[in-house]
N, C-alpha and C. Protein backbone atom coordinates (compact mmCIF):
# COMPACT_ATOMS: atom_id res chain seq x y z
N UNK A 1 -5.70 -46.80 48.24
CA UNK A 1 -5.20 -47.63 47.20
C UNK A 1 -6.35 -48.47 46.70
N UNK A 2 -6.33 -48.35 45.28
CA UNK A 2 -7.82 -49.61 44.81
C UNK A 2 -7.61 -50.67 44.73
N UNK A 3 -7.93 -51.74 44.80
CA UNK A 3 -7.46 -53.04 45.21
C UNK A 3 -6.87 -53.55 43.63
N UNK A 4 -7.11 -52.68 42.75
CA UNK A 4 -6.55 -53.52 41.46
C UNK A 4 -5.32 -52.80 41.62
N UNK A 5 -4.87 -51.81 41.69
CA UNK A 5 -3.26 -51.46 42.38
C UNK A 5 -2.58 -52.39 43.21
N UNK A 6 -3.11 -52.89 44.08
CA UNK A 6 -2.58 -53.73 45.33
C UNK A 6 -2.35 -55.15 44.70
N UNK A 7 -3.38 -55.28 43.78
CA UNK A 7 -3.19 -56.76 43.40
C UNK A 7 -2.28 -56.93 42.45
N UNK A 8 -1.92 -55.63 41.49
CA UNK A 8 -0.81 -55.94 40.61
C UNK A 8 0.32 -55.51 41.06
N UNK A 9 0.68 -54.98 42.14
CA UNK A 9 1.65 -54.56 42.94
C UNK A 9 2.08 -53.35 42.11
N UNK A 10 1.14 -51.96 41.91
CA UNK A 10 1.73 -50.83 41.09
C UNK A 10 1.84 -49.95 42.34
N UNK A 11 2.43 -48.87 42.03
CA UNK A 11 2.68 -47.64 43.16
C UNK A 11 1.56 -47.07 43.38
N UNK A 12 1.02 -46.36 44.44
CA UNK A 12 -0.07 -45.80 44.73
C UNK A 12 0.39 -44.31 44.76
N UNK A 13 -0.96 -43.69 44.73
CA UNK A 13 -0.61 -42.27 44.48
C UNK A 13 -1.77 -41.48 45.49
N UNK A 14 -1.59 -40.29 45.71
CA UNK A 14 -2.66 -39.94 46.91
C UNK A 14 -3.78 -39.93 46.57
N UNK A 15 -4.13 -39.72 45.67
CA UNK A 15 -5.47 -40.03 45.11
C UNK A 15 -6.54 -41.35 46.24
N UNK A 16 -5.27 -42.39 45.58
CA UNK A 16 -5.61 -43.64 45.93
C UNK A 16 -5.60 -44.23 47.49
N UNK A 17 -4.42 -43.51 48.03
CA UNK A 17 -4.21 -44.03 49.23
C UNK A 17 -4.36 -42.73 50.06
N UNK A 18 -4.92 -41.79 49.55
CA UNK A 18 -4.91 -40.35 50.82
C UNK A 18 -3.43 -40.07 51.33
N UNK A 19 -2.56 -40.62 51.62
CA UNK A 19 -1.35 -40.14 52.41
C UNK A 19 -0.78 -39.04 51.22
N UNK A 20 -0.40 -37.71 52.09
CA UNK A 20 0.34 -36.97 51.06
C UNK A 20 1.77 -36.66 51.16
N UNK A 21 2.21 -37.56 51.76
CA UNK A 21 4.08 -38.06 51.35
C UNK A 21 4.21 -38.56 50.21
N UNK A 22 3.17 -39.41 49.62
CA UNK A 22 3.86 -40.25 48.85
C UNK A 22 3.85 -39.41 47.24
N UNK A 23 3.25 -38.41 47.25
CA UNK A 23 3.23 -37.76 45.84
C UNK A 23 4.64 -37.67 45.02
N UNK A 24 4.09 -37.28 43.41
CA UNK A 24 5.14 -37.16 42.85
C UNK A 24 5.64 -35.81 42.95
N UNK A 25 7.47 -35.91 42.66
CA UNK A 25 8.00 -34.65 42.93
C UNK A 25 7.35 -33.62 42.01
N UNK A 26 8.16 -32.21 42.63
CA UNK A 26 7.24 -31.53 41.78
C UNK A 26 8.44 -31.47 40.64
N UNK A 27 7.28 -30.49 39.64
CA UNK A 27 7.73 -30.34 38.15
C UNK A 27 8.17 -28.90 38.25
N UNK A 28 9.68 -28.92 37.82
CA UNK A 28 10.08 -27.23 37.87
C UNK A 28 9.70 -27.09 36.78
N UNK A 29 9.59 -25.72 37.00
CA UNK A 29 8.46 -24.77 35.73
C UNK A 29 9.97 -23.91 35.10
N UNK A 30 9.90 -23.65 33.71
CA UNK A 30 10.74 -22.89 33.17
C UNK A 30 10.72 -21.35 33.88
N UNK A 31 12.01 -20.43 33.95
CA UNK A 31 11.78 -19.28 33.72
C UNK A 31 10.88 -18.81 32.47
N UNK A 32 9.97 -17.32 33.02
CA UNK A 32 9.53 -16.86 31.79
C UNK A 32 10.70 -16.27 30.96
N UNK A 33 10.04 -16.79 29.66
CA UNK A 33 10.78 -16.14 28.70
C UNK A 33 9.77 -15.02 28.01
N UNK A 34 10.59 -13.85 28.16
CA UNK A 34 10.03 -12.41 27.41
C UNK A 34 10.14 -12.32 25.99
N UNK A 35 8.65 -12.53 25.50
CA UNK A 35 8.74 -13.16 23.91
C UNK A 35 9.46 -11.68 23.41
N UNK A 36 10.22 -11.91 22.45
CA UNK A 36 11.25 -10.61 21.37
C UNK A 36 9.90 -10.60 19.84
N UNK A 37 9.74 -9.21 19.71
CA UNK A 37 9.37 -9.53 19.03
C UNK A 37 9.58 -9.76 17.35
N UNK A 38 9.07 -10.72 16.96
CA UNK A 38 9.88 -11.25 15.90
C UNK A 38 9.31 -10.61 14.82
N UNK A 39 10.36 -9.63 13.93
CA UNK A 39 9.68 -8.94 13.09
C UNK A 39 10.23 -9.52 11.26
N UNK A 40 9.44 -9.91 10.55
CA UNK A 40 9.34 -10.93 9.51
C UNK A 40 9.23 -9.70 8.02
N UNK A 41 10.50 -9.35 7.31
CA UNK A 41 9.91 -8.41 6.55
C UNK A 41 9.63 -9.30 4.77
N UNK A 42 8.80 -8.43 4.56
CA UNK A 42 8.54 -9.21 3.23
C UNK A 42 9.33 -9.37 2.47
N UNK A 43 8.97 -10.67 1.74
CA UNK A 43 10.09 -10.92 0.48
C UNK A 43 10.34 -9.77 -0.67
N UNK A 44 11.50 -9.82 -0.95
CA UNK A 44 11.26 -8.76 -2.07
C UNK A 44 11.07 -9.45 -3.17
N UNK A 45 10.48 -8.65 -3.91
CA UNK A 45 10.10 -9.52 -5.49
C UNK A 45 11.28 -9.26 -6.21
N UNK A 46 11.36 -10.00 -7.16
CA UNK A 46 12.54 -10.72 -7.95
C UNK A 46 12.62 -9.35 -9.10
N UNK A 47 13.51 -8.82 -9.59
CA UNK A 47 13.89 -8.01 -10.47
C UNK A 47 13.49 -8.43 -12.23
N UNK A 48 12.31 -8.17 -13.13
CA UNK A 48 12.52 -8.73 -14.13
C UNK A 48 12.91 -7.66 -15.25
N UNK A 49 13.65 -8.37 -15.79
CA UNK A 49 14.00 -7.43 -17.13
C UNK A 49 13.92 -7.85 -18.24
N UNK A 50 12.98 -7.07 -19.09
CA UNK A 50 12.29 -7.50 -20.36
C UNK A 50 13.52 -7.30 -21.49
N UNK A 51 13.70 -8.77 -21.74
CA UNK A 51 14.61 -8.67 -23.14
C UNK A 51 13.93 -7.96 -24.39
N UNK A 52 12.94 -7.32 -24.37
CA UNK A 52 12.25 -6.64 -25.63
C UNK A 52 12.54 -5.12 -25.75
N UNK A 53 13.01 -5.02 -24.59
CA UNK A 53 12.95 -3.54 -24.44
C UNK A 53 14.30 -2.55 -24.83
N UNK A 54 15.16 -3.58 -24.98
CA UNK A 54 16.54 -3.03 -25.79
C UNK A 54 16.29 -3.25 -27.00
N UNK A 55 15.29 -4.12 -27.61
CA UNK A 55 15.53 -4.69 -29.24
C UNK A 55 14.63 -3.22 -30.39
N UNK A 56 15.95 -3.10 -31.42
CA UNK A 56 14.90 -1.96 -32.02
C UNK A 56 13.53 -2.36 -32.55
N UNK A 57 13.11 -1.73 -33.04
CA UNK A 57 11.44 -1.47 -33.49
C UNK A 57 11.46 -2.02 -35.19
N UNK A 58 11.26 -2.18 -36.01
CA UNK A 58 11.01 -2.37 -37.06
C UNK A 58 9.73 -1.74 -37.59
N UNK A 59 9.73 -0.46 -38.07
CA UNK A 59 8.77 -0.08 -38.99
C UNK A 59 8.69 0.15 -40.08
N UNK A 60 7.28 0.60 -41.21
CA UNK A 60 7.44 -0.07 -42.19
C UNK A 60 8.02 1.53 -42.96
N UNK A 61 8.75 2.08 -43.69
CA UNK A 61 8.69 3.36 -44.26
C UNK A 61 7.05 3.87 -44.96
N UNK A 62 6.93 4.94 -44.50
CA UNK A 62 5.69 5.10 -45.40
C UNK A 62 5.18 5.57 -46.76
N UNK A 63 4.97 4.89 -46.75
CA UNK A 63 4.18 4.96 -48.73
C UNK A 63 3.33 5.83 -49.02
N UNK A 64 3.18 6.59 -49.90
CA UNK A 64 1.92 7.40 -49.85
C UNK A 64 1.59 7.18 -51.67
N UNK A 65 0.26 6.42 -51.90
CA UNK A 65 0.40 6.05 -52.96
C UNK A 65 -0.22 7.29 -53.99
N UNK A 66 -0.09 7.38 -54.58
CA UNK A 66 -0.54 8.85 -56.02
C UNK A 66 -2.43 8.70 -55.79
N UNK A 67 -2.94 9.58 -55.97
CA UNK A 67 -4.36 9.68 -55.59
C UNK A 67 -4.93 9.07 -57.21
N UNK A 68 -5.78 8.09 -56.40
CA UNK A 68 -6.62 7.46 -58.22
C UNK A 68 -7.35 7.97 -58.48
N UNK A 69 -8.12 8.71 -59.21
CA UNK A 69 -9.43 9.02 -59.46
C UNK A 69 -10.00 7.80 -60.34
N UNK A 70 -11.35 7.83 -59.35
CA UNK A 70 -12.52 6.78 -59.80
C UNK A 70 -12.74 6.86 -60.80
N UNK A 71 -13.15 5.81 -61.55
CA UNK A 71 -13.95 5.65 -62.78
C UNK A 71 -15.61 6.44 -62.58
N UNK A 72 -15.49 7.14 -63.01
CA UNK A 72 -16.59 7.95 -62.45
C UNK A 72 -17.14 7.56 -64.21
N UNK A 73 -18.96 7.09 -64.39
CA UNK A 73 -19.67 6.55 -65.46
C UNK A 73 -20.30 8.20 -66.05
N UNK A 74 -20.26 8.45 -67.35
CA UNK A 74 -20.69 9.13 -68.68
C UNK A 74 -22.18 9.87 -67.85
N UNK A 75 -22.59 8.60 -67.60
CA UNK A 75 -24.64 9.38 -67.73
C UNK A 75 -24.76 8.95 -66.18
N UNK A 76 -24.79 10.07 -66.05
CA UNK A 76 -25.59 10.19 -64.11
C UNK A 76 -26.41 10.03 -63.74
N UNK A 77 -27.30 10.30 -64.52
CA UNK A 77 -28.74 10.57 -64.46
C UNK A 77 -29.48 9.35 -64.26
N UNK A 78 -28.71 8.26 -64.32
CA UNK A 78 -29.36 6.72 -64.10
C UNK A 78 -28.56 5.99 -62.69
N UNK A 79 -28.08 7.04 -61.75
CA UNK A 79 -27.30 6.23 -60.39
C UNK A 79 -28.22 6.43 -59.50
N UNK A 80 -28.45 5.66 -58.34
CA UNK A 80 -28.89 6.16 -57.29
C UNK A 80 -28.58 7.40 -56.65
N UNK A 81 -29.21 7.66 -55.42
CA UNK A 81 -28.83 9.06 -54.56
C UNK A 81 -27.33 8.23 -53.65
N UNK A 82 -27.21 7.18 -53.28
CA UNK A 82 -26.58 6.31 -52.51
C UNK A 82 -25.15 6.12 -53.38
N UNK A 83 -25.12 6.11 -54.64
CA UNK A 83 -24.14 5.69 -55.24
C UNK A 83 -23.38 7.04 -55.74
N UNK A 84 -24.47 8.04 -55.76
CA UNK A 84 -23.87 9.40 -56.50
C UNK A 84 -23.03 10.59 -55.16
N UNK A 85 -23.69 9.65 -54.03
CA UNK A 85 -22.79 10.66 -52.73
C UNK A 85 -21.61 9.69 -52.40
N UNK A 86 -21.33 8.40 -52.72
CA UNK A 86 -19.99 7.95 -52.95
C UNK A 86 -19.29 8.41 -54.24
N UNK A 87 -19.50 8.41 -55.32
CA UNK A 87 -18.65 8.95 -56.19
C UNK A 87 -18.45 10.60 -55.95
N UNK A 88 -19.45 11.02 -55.03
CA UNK A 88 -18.94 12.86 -54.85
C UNK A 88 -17.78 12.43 -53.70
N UNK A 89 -18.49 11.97 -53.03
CA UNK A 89 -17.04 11.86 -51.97
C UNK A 89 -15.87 10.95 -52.15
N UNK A 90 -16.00 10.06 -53.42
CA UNK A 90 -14.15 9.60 -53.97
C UNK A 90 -13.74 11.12 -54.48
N UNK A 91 -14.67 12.02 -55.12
CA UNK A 91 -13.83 13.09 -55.74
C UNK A 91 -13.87 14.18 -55.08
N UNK A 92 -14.34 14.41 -53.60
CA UNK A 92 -14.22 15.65 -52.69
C UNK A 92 -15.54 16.51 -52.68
N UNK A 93 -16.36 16.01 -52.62
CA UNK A 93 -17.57 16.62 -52.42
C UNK A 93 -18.45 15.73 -51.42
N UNK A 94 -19.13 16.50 -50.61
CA UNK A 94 -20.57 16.17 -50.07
C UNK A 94 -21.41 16.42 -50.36
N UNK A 95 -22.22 15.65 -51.18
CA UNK A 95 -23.71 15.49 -51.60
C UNK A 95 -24.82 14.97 -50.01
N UNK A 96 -25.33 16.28 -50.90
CA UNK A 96 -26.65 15.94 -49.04
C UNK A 96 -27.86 14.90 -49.67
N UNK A 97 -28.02 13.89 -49.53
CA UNK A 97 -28.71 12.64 -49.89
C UNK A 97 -30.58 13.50 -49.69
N UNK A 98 -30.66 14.74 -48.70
CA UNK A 98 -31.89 15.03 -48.68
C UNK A 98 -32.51 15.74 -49.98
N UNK A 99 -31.38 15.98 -51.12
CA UNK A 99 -31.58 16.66 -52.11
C UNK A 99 -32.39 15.84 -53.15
N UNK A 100 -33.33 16.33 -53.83
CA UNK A 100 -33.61 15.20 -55.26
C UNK A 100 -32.55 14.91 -55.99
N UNK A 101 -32.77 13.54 -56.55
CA UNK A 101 -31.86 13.16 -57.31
C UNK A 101 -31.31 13.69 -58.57
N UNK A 102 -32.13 14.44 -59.20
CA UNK A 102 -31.53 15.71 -60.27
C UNK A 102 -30.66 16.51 -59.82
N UNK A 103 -31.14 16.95 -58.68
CA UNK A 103 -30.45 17.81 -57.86
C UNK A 103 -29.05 17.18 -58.09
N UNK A 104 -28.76 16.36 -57.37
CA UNK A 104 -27.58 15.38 -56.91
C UNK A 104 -26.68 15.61 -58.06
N UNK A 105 -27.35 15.14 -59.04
CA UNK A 105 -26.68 14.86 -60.61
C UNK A 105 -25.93 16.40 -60.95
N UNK A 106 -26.99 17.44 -60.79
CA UNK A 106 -26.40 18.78 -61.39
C UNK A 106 -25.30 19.37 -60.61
N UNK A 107 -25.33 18.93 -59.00
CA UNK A 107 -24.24 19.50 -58.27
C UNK A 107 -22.77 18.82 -58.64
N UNK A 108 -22.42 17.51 -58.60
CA UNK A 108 -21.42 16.32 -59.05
C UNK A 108 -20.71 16.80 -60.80
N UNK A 109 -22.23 17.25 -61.55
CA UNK A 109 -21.76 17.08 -62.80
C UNK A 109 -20.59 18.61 -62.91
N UNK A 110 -21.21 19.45 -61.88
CA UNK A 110 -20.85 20.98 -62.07
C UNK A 110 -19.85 21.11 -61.26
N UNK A 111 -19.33 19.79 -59.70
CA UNK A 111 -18.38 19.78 -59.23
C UNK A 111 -16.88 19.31 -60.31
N UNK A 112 -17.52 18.52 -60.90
CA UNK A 112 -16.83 17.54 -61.99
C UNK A 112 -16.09 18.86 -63.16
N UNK A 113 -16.97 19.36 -63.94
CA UNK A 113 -16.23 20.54 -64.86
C UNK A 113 -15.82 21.61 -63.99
N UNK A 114 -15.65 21.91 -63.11
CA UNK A 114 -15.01 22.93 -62.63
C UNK A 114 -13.69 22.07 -61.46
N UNK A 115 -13.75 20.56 -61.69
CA UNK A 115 -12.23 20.19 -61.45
C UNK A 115 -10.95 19.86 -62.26
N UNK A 116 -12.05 20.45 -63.58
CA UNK A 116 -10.81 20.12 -64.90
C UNK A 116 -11.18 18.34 -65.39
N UNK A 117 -12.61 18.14 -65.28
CA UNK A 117 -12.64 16.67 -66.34
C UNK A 117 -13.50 17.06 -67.66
């Protein structure tokens, strides 16, 4: 026993006083328990349903507008090579830009009377 035990008058324990009567009772121990095992299944995800998918479609009817023919200009002979393979191709021709520009002019002018202008 340590004398500051003795002097406050607390219980002694074997530690303190060596005698082994005086211990504390014992501590019953639980049965084991045989863990189960705990099986956790995932959440299910929530069901969504798209309100868009019943709604009809709205499209537009299609138009098909009458074919314009370009203002295609009198004298050719003063367009670029750049401007004369866009006016062949508003009216259905490919002009090969590697051609001289006379060139260009005589193919367009000869595509042109043989489409009925």
């Amino acid at each position: 026993m340590s004398k500051f035990s003795e002097a406050a008058g607390l219980p002694t324990t074997t530690h303190e006083s060596g005698v082994a009567g005086t211990t504390a009772p014992p501590v019953q121990t639980a049965p084991p328990v045989s863990p189960e095992p705990v099986v956790e299944e995932p959440p299910t995800p929530p069901v969504y349903e798209n309100p868009l998918d019943d709604m009809p479609v709205a499209t537009a009817p299609e138009v098909t507008a009458p074919p314009v023919d370009p203002e295609i200009p009198t004298n050719l002979k003063w367009l670029s090579k750049i401007k004369l393979e866009e006016i062949g191709r508003s009216v259905g021709i490919e002009l090969d830009r590697r051609l001289s520009q006379p060139k260009l002019v005589e193919q367009l002018e000869e595509h042109l009377a043989n489409r009925g202008q």
